[in-house]
Structure formats: C-alpha cells, structure tokens
N, C-alpha and C. Protein backbone atom coordinates (compact mmCIF):
# COMPACT_ATOMS: atom_id res chain seq x y z
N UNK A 1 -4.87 25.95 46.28
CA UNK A 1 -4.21 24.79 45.74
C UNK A 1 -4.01 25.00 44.25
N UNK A 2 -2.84 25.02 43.81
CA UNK A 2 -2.26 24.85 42.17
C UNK A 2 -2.50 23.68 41.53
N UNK A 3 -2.48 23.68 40.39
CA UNK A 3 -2.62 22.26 39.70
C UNK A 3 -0.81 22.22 39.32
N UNK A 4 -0.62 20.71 39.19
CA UNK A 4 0.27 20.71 38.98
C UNK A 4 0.31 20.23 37.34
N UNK A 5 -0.79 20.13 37.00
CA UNK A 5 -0.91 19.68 35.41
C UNK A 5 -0.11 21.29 34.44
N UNK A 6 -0.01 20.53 33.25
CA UNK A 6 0.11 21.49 32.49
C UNK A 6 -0.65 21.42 31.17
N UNK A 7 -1.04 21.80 30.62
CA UNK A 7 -1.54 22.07 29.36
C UNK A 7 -1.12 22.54 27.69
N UNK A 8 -0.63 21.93 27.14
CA UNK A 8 -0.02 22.21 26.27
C UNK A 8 -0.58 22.43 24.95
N UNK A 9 -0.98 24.19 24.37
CA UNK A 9 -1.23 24.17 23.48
C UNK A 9 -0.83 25.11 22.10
N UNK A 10 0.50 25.09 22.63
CA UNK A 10 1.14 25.71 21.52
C UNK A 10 1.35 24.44 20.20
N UNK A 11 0.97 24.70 19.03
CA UNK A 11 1.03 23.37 18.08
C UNK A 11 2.63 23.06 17.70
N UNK A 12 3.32 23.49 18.09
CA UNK A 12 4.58 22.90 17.79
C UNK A 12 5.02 21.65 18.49
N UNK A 13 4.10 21.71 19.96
CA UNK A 13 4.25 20.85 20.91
C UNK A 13 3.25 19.51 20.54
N UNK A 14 1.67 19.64 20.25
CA UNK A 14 0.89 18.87 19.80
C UNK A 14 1.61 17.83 18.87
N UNK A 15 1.40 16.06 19.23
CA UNK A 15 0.97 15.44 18.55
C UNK A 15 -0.08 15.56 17.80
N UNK A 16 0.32 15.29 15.99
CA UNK A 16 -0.79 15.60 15.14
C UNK A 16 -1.28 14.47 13.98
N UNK A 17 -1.87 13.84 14.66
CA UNK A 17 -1.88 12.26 13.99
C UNK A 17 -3.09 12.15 12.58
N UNK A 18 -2.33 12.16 11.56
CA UNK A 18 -3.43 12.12 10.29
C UNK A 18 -4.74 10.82 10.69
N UNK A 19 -5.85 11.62 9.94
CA UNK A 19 -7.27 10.68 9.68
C UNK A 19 -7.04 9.32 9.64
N UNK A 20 -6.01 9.02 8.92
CA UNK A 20 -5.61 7.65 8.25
C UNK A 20 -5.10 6.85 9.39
N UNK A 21 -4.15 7.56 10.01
CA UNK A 21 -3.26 6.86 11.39
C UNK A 21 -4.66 6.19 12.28
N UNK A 22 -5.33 7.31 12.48
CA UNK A 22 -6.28 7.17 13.86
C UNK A 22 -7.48 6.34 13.32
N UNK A 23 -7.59 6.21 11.81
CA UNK A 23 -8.37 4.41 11.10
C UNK A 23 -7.62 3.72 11.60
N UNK A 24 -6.37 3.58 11.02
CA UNK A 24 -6.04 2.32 11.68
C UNK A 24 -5.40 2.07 13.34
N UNK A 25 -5.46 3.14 13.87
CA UNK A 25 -4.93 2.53 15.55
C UNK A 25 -6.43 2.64 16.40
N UNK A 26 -7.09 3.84 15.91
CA UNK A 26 -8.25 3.21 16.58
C UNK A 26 -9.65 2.37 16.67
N UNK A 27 -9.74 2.43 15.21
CA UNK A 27 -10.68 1.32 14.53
C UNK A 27 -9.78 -0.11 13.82
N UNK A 28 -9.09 -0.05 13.12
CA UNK A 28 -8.81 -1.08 12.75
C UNK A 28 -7.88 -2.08 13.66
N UNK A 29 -7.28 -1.69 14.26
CA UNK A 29 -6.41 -2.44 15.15
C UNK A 29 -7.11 -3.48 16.20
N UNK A 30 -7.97 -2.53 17.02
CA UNK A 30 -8.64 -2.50 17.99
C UNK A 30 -9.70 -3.85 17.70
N UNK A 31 -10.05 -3.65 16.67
CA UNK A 31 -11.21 -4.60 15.67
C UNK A 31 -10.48 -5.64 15.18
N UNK A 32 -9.35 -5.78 15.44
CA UNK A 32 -8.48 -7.38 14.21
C UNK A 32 -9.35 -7.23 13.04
N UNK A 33 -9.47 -5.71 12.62
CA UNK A 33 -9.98 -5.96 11.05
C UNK A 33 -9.19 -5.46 9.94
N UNK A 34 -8.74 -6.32 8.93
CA UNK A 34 -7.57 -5.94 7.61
C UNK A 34 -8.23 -4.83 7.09
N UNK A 35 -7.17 -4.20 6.54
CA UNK A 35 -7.87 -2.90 5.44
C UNK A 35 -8.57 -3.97 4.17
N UNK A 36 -7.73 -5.26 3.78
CA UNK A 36 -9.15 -6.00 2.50
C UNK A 36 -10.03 -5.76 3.24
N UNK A 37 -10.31 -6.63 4.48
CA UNK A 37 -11.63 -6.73 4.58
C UNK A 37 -12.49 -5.72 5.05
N UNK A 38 -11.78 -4.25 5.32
CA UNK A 38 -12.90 -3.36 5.37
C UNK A 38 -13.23 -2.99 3.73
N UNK A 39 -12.23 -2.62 3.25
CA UNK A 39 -12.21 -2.15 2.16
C UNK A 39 -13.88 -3.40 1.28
N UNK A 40 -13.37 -4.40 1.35
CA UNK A 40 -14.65 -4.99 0.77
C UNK A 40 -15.90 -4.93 1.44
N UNK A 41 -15.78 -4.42 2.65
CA UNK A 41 -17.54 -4.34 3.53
C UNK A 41 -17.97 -2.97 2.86
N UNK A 42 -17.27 -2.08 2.72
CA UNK A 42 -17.16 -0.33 2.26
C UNK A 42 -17.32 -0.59 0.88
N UNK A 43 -16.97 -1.47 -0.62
CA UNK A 43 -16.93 -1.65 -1.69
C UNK A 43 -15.68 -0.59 -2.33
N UNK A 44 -14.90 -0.76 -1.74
CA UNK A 44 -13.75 0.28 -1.65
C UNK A 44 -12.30 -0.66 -2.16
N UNK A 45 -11.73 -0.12 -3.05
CA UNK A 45 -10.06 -1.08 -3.36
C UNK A 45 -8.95 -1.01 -1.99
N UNK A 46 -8.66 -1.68 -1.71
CA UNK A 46 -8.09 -1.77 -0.34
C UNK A 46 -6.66 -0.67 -0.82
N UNK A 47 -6.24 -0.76 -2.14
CA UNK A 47 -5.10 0.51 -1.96
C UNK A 47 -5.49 1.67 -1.72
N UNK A 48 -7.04 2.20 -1.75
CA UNK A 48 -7.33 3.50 -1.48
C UNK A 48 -7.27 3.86 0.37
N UNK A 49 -7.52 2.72 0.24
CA UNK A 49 -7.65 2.77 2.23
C UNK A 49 -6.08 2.76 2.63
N UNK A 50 -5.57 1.75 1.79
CA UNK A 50 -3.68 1.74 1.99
C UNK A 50 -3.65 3.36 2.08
N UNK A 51 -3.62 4.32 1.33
CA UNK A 51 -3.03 4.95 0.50
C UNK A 51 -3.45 6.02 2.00
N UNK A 52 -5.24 6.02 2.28
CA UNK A 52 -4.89 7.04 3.15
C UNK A 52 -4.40 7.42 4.35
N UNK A 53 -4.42 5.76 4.94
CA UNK A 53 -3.74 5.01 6.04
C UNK A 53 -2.12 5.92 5.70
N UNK A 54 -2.09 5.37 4.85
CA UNK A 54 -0.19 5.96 5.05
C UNK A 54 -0.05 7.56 4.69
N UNK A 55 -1.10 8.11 4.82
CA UNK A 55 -0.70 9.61 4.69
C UNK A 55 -0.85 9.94 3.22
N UNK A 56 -0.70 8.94 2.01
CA UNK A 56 -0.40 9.48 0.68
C UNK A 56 -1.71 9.95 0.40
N UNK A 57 -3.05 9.79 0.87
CA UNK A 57 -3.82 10.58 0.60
C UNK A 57 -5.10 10.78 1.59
N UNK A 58 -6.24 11.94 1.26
CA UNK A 58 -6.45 12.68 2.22
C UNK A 58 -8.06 11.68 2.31
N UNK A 59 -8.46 11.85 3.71
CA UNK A 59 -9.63 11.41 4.11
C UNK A 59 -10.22 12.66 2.87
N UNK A 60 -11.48 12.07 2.03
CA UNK A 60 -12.84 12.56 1.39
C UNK A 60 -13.81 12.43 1.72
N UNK A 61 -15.18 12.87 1.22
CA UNK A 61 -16.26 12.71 1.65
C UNK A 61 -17.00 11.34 1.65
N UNK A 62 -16.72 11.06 0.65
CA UNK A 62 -17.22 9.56 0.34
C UNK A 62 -16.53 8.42 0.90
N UNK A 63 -15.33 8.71 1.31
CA UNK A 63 -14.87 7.74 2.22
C UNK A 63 -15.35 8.13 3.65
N UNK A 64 -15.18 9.04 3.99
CA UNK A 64 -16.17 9.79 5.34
C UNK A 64 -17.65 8.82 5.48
N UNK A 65 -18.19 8.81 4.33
CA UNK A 65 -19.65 8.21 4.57
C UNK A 65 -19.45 7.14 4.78
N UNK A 66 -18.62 6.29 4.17
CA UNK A 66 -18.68 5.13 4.12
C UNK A 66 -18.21 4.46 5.12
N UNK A 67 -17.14 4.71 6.03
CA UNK A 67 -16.61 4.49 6.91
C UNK A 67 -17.88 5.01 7.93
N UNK A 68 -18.19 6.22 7.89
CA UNK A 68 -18.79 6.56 8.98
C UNK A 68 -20.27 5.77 8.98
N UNK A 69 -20.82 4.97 7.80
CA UNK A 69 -21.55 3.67 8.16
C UNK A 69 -21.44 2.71 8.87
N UNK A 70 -20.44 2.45 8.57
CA UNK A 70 -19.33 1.19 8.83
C UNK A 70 -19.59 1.10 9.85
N UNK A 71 -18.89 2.11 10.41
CA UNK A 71 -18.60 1.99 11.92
C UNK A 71 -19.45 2.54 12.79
N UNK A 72 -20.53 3.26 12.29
CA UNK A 72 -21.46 4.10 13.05
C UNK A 72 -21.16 4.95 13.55
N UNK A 73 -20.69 5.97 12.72
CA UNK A 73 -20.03 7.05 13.43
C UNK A 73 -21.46 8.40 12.37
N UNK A 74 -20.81 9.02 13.05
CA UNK A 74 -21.68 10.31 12.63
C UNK A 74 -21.28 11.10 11.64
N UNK A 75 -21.78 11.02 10.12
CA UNK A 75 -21.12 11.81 8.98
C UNK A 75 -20.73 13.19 9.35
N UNK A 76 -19.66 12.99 8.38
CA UNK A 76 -18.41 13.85 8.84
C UNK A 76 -16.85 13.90 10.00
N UNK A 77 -17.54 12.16 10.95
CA UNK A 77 -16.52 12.50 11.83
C UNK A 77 -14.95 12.29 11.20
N UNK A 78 -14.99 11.41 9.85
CA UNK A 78 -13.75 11.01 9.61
C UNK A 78 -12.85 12.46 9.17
N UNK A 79 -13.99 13.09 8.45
CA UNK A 79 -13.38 14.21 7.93
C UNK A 79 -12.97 15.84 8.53
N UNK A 80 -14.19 15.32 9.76
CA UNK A 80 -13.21 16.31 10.92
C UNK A 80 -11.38 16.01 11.42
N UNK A 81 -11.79 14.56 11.76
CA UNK A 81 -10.24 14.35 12.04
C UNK A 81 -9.34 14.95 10.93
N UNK A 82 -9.30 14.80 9.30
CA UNK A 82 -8.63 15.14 8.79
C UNK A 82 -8.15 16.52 8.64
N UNK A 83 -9.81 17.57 8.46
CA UNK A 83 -9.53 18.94 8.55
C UNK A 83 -8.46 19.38 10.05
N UNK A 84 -8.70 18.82 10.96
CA UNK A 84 -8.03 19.06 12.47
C UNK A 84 -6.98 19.10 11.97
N UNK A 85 -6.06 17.41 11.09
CA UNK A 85 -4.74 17.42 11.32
C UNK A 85 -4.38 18.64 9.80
N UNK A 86 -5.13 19.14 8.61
CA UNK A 86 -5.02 20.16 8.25
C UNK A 86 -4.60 21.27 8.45
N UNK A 87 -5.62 21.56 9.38
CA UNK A 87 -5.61 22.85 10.56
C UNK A 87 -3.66 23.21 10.99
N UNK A 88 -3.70 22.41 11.90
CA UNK A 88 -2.12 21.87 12.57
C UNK A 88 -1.23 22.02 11.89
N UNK A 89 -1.22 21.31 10.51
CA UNK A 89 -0.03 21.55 9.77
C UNK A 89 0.12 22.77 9.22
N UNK A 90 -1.00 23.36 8.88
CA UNK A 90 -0.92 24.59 8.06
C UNK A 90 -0.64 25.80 8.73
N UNK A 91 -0.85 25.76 10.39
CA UNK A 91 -0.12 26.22 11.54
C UNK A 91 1.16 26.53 11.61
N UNK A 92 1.84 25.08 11.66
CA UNK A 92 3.12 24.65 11.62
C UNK A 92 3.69 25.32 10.58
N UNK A 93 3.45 25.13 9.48
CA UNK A 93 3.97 25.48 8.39
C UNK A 93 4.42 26.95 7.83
N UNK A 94 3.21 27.90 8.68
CA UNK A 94 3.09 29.49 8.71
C UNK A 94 4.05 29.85 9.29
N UNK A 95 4.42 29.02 10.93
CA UNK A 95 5.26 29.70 11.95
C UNK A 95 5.13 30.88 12.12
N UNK A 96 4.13 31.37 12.62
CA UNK A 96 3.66 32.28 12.92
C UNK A 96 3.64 33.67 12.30
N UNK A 97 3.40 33.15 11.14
CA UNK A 97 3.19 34.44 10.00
C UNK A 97 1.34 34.64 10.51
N UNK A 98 0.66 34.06 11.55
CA UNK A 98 -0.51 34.55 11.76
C UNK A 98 -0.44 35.66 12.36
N UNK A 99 0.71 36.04 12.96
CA UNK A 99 0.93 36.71 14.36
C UNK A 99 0.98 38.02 13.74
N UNK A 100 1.22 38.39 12.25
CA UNK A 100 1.85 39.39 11.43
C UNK A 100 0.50 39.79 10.83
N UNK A 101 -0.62 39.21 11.15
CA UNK A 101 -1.86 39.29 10.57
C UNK A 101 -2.87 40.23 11.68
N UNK A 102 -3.08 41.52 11.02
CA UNK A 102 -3.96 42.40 11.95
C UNK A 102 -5.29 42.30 11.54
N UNK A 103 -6.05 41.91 12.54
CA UNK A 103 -7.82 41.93 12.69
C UNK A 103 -8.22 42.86 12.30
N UNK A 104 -9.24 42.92 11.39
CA UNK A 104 -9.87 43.62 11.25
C UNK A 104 -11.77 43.33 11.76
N UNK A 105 -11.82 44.37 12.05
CA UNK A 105 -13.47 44.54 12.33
C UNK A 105 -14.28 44.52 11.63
N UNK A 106 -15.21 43.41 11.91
CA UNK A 106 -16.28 42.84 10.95
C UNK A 106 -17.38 44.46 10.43
C-alpha cells in the first residue's frame, strides 16, 4: 500500500511565517489579548511588540524571556521560531548557491 500523502520539503514550497506572525495568530489571537495589554504584563512599550509582530523587527532574547514567562513556554522557544524563519529565508535567498558548496571532512 502507497501513501497517497506527499511531503513537501523543498523551501521554496514551505510556508515561512516570522516569530512575530505566530505571537500574534497563535498566542495573541487565540487569548483576546491586545499587544497593550501584553506589552504591559511583559513591562514592554507595545510598539516594540508592534514592531516585531509586523516583521520590522526580530524576536531577541529578552523578549524571548519575557514572553516565554508570560506564557510559559520554555526559554528560547520564541527565539527558535525566529532562527527557523532565519534559516528559510537565508535558504531562499542563496537559491542554491549551497549546492556549489563541497564538504569537506572534519
């Protein structure tokens, strides 16, 4: 028996949703909670949370902690998401100038 699934992991194909997106669709939305009012539980200016929400800037460490209080998440998870969507773009961006890259032996 075949699967009829497919698997898709060439990154051109991947949805690659920044740190910021996946605050707000999967914590903040989910929660009916405003970026003020996280931003004031966190002691945080709500344009910094704006700012990374919209992509203009990058999940940090200290927002990592703070969030990852917040919400009880496990330090570092915010900032995995971000390195991930990192990862992806910087993929994208090479187009396969990795492919032109010969291994060498440790």
């Amino acid at each position: 028996m075949t699967s009829k699934l497919s698997i898709t992991t060439d990154p051109s194909w991947l949805e690659n949703d920044h740190a910021g997106l996946l605050l707000l669709t999967e914590f903040l939305e989910p929660l009916d909670l405003t970026v003020h009012a996280l931003a004031e539980s966190i002691g945080l200016k709500p344009e910094r949370i704006r700012a990374v929400i919209s992509g203009e800037a990058r999940m940090d460490a200290e927002l990592d902690l703070r969030l990852g209080r917040y919400f009880g998440m496990s330090e570092g998870f915010f900032l995995r998401l971000q390195d991930s969507y990192e990862l992806l773009e910087a993929k994208r961006a090479l187009n396969g100038e990795l492919d032109r890259i010969v291994q060498r032996a440790a």
